[in-house]
Every structure is written in structure tokens, then in C-alpha cells.
PDB file of N, CA and C in Angstrom:
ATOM      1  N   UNK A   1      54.332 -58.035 -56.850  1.00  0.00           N
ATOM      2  CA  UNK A   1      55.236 -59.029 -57.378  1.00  0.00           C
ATOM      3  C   UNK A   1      54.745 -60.446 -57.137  1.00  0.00           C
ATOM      4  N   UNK A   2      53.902 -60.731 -56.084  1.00  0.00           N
ATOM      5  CA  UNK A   2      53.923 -62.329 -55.730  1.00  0.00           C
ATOM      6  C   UNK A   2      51.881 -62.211 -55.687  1.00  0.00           C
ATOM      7  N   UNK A   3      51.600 -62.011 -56.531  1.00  0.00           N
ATOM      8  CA  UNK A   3      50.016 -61.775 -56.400  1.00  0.00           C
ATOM      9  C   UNK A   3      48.781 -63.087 -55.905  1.00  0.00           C
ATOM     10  N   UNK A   4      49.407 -64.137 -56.201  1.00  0.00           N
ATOM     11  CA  UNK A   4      49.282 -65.316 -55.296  1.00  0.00           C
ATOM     12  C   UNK A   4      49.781 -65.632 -53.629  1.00  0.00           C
ATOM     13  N   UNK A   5      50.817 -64.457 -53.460  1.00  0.00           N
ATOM     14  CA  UNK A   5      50.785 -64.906 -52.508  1.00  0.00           C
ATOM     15  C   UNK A   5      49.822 -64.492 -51.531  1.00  0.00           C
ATOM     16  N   UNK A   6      50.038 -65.009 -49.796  1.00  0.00           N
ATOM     17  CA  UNK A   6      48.533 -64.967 -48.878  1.00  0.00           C
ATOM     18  C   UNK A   6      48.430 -64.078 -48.351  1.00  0.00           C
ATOM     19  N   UNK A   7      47.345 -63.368 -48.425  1.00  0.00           N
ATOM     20  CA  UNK A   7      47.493 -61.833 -48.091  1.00  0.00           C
ATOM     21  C   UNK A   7      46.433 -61.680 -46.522  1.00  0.00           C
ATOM     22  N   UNK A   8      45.642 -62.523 -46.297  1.00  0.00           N
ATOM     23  CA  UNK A   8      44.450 -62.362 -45.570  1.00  0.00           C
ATOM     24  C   UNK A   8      44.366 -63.878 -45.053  1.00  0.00           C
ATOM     25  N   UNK A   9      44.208 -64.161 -43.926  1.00  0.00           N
ATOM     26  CA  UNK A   9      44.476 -65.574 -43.356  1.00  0.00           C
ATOM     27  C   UNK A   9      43.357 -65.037 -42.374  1.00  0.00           C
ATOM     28  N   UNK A  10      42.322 -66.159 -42.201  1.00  0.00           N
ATOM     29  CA  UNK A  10      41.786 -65.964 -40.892  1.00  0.00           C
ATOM     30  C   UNK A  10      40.319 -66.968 -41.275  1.00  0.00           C
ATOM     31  N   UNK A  11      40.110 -67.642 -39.873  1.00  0.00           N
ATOM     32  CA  UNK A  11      38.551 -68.283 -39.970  1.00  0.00           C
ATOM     33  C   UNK A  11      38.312 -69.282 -41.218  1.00  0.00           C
ATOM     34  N   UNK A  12      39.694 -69.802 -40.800  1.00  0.00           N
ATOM     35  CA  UNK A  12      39.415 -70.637 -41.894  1.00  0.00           C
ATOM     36  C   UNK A  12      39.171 -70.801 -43.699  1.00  0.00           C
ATOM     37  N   UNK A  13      39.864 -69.564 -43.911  1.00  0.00           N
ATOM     38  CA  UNK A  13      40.226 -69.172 -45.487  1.00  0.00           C
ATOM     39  C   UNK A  13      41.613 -68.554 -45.310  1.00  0.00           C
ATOM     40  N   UNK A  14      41.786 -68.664 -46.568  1.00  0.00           N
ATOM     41  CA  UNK A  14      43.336 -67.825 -47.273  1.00  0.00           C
ATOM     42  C   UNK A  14      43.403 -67.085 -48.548  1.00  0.00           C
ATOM     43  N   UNK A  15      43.057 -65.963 -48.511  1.00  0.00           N
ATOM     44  CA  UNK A  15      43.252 -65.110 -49.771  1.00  0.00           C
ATOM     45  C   UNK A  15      44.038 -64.462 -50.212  1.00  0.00           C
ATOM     46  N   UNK A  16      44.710 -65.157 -51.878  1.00  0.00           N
ATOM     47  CA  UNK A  16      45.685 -64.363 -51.708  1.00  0.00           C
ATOM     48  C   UNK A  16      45.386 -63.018 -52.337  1.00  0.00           C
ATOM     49  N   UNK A  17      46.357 -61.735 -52.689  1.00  0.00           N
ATOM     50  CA  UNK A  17      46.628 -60.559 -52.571  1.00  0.00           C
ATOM     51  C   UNK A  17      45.577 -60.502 -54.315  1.00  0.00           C
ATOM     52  N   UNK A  18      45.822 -61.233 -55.111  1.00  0.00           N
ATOM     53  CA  UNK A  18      44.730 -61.410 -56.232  1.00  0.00           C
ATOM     54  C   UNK A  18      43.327 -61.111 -55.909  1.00  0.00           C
ATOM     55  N   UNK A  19      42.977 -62.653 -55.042  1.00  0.00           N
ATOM     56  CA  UNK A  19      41.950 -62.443 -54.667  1.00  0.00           C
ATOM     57  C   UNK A  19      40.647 -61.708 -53.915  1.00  0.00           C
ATOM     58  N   UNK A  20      41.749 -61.139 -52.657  1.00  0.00           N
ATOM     59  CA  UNK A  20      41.498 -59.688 -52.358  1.00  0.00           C
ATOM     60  C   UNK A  20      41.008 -58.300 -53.054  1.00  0.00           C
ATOM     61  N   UNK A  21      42.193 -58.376 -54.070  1.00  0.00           N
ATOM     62  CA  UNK A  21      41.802 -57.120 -55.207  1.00  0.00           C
ATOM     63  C   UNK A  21      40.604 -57.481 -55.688  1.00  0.00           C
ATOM     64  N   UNK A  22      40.325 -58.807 -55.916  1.00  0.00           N
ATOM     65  CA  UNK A  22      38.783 -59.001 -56.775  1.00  0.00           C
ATOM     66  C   UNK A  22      37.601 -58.608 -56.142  1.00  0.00           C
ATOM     67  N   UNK A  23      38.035 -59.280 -55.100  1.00  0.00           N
ATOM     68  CA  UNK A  23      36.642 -58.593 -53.822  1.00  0.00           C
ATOM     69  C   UNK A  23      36.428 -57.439 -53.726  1.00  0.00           C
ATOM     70  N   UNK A  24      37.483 -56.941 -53.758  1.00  0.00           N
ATOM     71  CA  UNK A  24      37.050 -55.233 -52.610  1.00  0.00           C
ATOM     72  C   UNK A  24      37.013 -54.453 -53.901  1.00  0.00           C
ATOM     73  N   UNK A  25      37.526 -54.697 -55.042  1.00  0.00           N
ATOM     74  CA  UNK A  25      36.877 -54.024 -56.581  1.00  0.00           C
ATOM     75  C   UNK A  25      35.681 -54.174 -56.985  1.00  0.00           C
ATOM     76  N   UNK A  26      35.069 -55.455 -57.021  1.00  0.00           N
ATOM     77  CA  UNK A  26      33.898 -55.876 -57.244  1.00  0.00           C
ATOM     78  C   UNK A  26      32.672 -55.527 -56.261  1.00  0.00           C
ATOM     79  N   UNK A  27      33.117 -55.175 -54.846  1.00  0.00           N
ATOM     80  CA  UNK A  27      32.740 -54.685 -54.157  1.00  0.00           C
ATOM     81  C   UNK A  27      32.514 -52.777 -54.277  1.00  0.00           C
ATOM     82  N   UNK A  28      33.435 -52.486 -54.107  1.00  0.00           N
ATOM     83  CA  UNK A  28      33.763 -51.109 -54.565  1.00  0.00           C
ATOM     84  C   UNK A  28      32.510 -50.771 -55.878  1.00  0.00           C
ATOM     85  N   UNK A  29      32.689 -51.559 -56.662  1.00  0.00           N
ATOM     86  CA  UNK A  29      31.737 -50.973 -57.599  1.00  0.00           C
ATOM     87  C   UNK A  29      30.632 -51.069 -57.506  1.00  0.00           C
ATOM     88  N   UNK A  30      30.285 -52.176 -56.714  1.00  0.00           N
ATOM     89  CA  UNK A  30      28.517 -52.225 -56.366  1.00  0.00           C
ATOM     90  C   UNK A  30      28.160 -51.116 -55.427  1.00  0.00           C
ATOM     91  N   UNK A  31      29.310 -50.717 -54.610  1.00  0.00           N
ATOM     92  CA  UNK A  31      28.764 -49.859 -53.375  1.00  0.00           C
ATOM     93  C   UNK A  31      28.786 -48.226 -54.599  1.00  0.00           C
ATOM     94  N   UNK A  32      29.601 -48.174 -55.740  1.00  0.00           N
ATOM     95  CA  UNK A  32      28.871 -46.898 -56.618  1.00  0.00           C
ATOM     96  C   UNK A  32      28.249 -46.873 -57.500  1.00  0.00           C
ATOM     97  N   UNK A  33      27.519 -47.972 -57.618  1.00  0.00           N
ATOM     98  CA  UNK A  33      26.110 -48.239 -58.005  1.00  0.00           C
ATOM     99  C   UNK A  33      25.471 -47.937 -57.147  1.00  0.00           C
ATOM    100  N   UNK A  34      25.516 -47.831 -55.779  1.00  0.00           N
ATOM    101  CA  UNK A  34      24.573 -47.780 -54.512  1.00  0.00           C
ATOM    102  C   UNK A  34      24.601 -46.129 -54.483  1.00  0.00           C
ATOM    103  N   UNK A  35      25.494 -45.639 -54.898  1.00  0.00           N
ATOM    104  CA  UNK A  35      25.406 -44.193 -54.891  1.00  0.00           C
ATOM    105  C   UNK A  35      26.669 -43.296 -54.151  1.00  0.00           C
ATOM    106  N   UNK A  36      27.342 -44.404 -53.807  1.00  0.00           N
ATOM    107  CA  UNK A  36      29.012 -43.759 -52.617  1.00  0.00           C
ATOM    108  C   UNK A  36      29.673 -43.319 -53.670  1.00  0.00           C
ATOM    109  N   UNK A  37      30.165 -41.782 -53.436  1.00  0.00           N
ATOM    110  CA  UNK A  37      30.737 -41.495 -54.192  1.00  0.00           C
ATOM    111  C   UNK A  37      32.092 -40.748 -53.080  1.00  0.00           C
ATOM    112  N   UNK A  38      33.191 -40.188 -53.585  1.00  0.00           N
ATOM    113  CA  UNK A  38      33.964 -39.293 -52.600  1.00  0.00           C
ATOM    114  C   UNK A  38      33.566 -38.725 -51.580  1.00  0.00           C
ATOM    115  N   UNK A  39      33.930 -39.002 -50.272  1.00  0.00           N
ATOM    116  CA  UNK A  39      33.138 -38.398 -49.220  1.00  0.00           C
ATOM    117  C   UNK A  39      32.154 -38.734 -48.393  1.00  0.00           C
ATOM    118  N   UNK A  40      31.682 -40.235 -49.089  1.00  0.00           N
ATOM    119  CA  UNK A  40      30.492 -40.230 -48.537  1.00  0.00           C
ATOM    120  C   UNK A  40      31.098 -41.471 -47.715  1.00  0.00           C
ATOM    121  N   UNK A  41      29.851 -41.525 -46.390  1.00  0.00           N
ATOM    122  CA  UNK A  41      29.951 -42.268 -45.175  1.00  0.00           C
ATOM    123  C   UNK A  41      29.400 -43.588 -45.631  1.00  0.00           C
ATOM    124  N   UNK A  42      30.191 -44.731 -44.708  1.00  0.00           N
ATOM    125  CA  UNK A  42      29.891 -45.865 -44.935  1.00  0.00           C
ATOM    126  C   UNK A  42      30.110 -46.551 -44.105  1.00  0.00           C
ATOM    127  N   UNK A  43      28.706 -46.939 -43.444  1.00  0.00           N
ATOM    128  CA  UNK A  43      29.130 -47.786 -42.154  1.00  0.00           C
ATOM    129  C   UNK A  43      29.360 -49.253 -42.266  1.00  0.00           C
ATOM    130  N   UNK A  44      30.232 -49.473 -41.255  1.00  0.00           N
ATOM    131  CA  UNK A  44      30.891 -51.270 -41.410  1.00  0.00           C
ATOM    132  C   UNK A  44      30.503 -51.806 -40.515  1.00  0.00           C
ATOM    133  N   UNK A  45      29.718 -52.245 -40.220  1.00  0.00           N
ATOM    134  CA  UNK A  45      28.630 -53.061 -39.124  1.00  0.00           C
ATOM    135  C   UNK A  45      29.111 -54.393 -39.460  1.00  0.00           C
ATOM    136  N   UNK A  46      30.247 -55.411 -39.142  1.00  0.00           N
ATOM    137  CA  UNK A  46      30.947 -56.011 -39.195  1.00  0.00           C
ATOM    138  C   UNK A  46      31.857 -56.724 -37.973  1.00  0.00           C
ATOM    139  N   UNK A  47      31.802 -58.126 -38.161  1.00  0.00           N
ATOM    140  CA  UNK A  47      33.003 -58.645 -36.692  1.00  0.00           C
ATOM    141  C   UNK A  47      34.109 -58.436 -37.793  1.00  0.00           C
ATOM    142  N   UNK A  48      35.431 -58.465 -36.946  1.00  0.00           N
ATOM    143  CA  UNK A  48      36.828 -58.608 -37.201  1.00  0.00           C
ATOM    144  C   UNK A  48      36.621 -60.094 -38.180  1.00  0.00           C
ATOM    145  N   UNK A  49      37.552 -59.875 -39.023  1.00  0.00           N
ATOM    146  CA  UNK A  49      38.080 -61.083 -39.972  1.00  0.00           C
ATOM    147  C   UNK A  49      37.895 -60.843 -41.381  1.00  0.00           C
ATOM    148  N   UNK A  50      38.568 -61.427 -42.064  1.00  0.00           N
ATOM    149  CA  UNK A  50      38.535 -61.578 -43.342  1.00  0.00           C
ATOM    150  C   UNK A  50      37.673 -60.704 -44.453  1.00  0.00           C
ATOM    151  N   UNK A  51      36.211 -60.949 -44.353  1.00  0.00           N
ATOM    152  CA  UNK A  51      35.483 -59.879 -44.647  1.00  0.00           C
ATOM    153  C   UNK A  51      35.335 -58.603 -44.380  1.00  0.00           C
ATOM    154  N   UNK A  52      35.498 -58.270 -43.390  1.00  0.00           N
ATOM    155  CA  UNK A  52      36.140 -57.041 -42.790  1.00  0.00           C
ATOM    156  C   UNK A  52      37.038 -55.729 -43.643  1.00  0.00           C
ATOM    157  N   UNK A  53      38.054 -56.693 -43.861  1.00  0.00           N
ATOM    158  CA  UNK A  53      39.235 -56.436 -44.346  1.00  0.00           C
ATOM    159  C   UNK A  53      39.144 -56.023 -46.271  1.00  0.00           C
ATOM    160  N   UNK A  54      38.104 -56.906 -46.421  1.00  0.00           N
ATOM    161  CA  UNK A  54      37.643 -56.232 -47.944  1.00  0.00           C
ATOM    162  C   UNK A  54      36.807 -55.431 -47.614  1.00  0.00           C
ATOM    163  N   UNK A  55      36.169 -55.367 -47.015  1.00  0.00           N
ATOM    164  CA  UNK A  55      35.451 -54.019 -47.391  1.00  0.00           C
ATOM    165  C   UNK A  55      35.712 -52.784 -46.760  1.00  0.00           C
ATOM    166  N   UNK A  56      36.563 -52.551 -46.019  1.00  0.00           N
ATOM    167  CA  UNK A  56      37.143 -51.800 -45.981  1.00  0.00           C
ATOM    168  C   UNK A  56      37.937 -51.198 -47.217  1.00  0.00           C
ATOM    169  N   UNK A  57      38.958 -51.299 -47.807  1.00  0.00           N
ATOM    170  CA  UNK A  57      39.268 -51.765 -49.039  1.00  0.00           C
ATOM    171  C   UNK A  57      38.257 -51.031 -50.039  1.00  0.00           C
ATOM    172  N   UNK A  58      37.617 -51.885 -50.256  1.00  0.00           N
ATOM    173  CA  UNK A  58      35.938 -51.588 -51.252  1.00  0.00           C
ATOM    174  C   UNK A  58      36.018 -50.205 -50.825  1.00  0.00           C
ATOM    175  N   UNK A  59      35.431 -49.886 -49.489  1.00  0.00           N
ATOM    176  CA  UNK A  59      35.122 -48.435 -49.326  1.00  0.00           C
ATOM    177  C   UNK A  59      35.687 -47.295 -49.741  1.00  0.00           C
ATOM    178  N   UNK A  60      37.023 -47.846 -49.633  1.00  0.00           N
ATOM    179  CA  UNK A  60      38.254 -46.978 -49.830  1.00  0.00           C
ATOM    180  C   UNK A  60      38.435 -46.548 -51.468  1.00  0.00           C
ATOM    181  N   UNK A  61      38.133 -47.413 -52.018  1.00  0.00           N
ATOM    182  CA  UNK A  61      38.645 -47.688 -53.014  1.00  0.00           C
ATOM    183  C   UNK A  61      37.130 -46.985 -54.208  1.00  0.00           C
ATOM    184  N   UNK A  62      35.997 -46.835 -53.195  1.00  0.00           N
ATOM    185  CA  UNK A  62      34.431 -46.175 -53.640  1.00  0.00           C
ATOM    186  C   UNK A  62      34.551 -45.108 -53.862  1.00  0.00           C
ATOM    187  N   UNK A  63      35.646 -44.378 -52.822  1.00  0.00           N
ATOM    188  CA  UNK A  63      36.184 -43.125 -52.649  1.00  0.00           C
ATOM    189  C   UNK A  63      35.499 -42.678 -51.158  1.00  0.00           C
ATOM    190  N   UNK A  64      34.639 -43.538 -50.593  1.00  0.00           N
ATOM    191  CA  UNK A  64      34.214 -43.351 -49.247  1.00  0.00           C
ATOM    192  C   UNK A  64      34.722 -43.422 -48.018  1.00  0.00           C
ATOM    193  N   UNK A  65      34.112 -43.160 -47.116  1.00  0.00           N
ATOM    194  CA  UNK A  65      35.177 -43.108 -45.719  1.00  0.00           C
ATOM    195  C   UNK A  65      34.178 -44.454 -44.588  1.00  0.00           C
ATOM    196  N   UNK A  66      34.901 -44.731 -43.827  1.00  0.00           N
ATOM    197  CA  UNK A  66      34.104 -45.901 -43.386  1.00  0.00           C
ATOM    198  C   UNK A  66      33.775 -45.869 -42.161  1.00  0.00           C
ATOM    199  N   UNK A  67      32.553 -45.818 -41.188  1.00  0.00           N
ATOM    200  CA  UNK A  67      32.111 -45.655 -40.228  1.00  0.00           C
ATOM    201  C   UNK A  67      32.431 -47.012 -39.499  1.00  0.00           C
ATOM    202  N   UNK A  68      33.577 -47.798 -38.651  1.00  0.00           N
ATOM    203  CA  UNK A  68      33.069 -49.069 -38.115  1.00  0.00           C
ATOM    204  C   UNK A  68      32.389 -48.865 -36.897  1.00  0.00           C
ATOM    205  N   UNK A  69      31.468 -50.017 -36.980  1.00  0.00           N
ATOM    206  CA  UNK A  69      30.768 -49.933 -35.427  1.00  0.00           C
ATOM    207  C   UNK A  69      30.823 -51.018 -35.419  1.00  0.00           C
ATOM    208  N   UNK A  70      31.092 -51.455 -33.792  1.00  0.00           N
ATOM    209  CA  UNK A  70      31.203 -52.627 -33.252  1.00  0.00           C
ATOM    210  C   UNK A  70      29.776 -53.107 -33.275  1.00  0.00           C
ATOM    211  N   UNK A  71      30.210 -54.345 -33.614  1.00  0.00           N
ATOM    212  CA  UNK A  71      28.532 -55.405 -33.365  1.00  0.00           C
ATOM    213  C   UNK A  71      27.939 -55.366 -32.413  1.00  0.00           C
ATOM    214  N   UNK A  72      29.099 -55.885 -31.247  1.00  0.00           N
ATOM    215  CA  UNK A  72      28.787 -55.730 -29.887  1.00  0.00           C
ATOM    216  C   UNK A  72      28.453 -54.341 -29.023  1.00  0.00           C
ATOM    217  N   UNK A  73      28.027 -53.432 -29.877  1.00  0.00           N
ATOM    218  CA  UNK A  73      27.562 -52.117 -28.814  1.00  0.00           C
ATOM    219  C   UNK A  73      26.303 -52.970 -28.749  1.00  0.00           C
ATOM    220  N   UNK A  74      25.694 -52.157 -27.672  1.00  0.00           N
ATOM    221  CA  UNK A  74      24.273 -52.361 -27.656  1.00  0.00           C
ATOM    222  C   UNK A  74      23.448 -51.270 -29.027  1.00  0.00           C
ATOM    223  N   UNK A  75      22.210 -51.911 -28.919  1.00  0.00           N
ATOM    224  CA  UNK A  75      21.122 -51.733 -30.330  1.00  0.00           C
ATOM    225  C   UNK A  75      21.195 -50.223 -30.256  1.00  0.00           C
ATOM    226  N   UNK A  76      20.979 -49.241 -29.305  1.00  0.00           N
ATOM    227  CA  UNK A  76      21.216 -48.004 -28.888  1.00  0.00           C
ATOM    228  C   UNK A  76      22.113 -47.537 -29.813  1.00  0.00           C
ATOM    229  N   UNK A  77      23.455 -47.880 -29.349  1.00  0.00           N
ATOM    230  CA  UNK A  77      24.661 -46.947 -29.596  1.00  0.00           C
ATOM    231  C   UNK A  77      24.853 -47.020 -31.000  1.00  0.00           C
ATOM    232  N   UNK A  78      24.608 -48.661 -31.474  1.00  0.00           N
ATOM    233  CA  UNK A  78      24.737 -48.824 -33.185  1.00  0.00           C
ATOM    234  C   UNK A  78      24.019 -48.039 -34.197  1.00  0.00           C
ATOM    235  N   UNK A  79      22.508 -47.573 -33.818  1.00  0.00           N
ATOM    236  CA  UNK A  79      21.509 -46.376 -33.782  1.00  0.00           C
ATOM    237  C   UNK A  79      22.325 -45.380 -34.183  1.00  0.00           C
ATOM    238  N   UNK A  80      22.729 -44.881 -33.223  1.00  0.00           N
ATOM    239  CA  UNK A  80      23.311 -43.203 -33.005  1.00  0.00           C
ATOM    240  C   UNK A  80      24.357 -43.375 -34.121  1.00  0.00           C
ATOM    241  N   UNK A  81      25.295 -44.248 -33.711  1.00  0.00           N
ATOM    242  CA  UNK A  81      26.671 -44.194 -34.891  1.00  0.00           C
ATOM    243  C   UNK A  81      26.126 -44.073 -36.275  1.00  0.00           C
ATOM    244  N   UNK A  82      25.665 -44.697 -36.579  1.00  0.00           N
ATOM    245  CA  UNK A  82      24.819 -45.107 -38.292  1.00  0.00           C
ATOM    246  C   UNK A  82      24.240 -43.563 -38.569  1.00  0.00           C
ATOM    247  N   UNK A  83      23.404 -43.334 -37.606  1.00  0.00           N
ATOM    248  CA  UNK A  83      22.229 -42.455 -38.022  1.00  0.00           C
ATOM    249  C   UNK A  83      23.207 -40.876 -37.989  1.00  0.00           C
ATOM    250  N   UNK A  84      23.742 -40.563 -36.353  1.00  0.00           N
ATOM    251  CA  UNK A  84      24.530 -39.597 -36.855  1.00  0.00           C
ATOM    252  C   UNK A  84      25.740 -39.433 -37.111  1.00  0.00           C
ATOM    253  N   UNK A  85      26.451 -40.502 -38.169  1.00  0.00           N
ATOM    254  CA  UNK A  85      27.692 -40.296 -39.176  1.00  0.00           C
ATOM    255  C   UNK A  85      27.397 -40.204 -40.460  1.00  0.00           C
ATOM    256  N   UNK A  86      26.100 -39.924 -40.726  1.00  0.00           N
ATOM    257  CA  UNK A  86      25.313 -39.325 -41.965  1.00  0.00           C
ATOM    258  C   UNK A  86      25.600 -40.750 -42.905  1.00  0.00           C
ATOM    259  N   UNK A  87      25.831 -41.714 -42.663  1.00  0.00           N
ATOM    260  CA  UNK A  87      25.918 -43.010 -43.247  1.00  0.00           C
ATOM    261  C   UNK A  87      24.825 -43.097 -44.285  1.00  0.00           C
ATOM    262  N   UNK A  88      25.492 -43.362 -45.446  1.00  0.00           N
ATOM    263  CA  UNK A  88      24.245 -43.315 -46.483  1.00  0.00           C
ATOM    264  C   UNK A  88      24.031 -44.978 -46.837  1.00  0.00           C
ATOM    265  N   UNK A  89      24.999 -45.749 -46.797  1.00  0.00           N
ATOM    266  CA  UNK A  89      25.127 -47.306 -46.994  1.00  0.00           C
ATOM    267  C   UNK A  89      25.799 -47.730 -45.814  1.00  0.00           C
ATOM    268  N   UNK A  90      24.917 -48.750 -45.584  1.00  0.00           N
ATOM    269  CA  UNK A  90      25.786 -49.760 -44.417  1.00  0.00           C
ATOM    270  C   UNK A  90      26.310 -51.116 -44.706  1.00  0.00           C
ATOM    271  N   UNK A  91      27.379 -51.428 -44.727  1.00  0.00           N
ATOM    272  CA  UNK A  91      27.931 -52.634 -45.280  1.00  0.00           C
ATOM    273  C   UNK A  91      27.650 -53.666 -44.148  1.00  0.00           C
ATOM    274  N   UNK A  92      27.069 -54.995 -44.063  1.00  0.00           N
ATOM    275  CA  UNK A  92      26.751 -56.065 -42.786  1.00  0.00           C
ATOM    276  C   UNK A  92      26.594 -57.388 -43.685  1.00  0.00           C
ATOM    277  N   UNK A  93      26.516 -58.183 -42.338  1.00  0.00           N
ATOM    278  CA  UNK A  93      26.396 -59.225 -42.749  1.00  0.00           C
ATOM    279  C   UNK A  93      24.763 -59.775 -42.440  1.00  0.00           C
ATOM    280  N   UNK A  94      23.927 -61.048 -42.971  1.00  0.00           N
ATOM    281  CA  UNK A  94      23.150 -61.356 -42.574  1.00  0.00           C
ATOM    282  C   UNK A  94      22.829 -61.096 -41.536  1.00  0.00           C
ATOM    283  N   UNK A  95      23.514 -61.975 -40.475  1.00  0.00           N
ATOM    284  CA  UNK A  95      23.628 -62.068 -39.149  1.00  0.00           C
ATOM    285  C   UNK A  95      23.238 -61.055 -38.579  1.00  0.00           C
ATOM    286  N   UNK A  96      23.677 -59.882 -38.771  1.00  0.00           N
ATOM    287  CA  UNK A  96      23.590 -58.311 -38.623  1.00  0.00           C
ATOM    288  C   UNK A  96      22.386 -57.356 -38.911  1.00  0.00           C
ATOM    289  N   UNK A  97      21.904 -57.804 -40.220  1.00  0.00           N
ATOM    290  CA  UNK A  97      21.097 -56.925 -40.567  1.00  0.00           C
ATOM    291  C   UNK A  97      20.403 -56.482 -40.143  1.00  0.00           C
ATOM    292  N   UNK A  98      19.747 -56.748 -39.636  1.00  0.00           N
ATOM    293  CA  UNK A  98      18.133 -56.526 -37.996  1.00  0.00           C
ATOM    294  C   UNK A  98      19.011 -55.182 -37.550  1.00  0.00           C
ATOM    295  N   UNK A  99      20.259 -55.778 -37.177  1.00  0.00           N
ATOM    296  CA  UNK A  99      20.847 -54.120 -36.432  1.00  0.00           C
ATOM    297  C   UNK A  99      20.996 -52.662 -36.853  1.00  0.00           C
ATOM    298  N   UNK A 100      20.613 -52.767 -38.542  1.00  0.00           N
ATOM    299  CA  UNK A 100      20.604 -51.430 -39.035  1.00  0.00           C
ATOM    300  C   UNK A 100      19.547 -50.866 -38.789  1.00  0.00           C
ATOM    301  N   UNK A 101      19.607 -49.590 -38.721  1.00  0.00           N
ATOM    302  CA  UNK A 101      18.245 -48.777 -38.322  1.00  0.00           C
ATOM    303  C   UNK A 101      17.893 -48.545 -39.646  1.00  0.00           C
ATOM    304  N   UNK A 102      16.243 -48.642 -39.950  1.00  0.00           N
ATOM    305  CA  UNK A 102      15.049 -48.643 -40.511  1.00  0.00           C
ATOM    306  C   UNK A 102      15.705 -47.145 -41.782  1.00  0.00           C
ATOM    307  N   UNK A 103      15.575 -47.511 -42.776  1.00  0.00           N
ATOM    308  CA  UNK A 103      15.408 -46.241 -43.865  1.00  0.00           C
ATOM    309  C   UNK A 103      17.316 -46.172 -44.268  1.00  0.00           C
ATOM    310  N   UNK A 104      18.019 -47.160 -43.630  1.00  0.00           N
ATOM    311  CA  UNK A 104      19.471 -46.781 -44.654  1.00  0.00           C
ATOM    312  C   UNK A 104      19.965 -47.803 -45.460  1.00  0.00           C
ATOM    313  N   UNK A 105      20.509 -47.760 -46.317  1.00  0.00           N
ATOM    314  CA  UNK A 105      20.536 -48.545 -47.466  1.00  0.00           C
ATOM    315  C   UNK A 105      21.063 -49.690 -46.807  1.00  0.00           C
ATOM    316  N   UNK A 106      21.421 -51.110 -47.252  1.00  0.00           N
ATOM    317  CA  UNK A 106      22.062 -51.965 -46.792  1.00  0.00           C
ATOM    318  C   UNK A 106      22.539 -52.995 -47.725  1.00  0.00           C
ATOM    319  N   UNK A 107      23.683 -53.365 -47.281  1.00  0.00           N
ATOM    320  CA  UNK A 107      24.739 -54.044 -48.177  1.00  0.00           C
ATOM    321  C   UNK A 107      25.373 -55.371 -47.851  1.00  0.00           C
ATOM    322  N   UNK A 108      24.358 -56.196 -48.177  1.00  0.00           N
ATOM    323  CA  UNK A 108      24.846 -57.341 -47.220  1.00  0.00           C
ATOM    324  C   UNK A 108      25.716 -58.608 -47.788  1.00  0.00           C
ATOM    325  N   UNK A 109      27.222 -58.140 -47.296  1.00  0.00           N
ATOM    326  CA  UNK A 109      27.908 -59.499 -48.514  1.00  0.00           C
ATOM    327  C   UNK A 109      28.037 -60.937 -48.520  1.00  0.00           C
ATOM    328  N   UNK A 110      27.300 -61.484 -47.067  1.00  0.00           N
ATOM    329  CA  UNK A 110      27.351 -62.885 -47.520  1.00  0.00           C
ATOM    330  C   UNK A 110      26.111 -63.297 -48.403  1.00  0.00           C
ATOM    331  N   UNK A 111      25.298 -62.250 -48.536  1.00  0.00           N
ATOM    332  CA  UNK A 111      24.210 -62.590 -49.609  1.00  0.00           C
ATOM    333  C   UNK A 111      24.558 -63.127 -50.959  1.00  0.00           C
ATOM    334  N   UNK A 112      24.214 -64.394 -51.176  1.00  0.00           N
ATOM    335  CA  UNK A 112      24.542 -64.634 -52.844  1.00  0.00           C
ATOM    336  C   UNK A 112      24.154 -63.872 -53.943  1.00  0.00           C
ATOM    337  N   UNK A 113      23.315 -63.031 -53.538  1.00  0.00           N
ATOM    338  CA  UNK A 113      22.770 -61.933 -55.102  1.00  0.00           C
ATOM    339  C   UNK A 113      23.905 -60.629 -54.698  1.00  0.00           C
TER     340      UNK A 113
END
């Protein structure tokens, strides 16, 4: 009913419930271009906030299920989670990327392309 209104507040943005849908759709569809289809694993190598929150969303919406791993594990544990939750795409940010282990796809959304 109120699709303007603010659905996602944090770090200094406000999105409303519109804008949201645009993301995590537009998102959603790139990640099944990437090949996520029902079922499939998707890790969220991600801090808390805003972005977060769409792609989660996205995943959901891919028909995928979403692996989060904390940033803050050590390089080790982020390893193991990724590698054995059969994660076929990992959703991250720049910042992040170094932390995916070698050979899984990667999805990085503050990238402008």
C-alpha cells in the first residue's frame, strides 16, 4: 500500500519498500544468470546493513538458500563455510573479496558493472 514508504534505514541511506524490490529483483536475476537456480547455495560474505538485507531477498527470490558467514571469522573458518555448504556463488563486497576461496564464483555488488 505505501511503496514509498522507508523500508531499510541504515548507514546513512533510506530505501524505500520500491526501491528495495528493485534491488533484490535486479539482483535476483543476475544471480540466475550466474546459474542459482532452486536449491542452490549461496554464500553472503557480507557485514550487517542495508546491503545485506537485499541480497538476501535476491537469494530468496533466485530460489536459493543463503549461506551467511560472518566477515569477522577468521580466513580459516570462512574457507570451510563457503567450500563445505556446496556454495556455488558467493555474494561480497569489494572489501571482501580476497576472502573467497579460489575457484567459486563471485558476486560483488558494490561493483559498478
Amino acid at each position: 500500500e505505501c511503496p514509498d514508504a522507508a523500508a531499510v534505514v541504515g548507514e546513512g541511506v533510506s530505501w524505500s519498500y520500491r526501491e528495495v524490490d528493485a534491488r533484490s529483483a535486479r539482483l535476483a536475476g543476475y544471480l540466475v544468470s550466474r546459474g542459482v537456480v532452486a536449491g542452490s547455495r549461496v554464500g553472503v560474505l557480507l557485514e550487517r546493513g542495508p546491503d545485506a538485507v537485499c541480497v538476501l531477498l535476491a537469494v530468496l527470490r533466485a530460489g536459493g538458500a543463503y549461506v551467511p558467514v560472518d566477515p569477522g571469522y577468521p580466513a580459516a573458518r570462512v574457507e570451510f563455510l563457503l567450500t563445505d555448504s556446496g556454495a556455488g556463488v558467493v555474494v561480497t563486497t569489494a572489501e571482501l573479496a580476497d576472502r573467497v576461496p579460489a575457484g567459486l564464483a563471485t558476486v560483488v555488488v558494490d561493483d559498478p558493472a
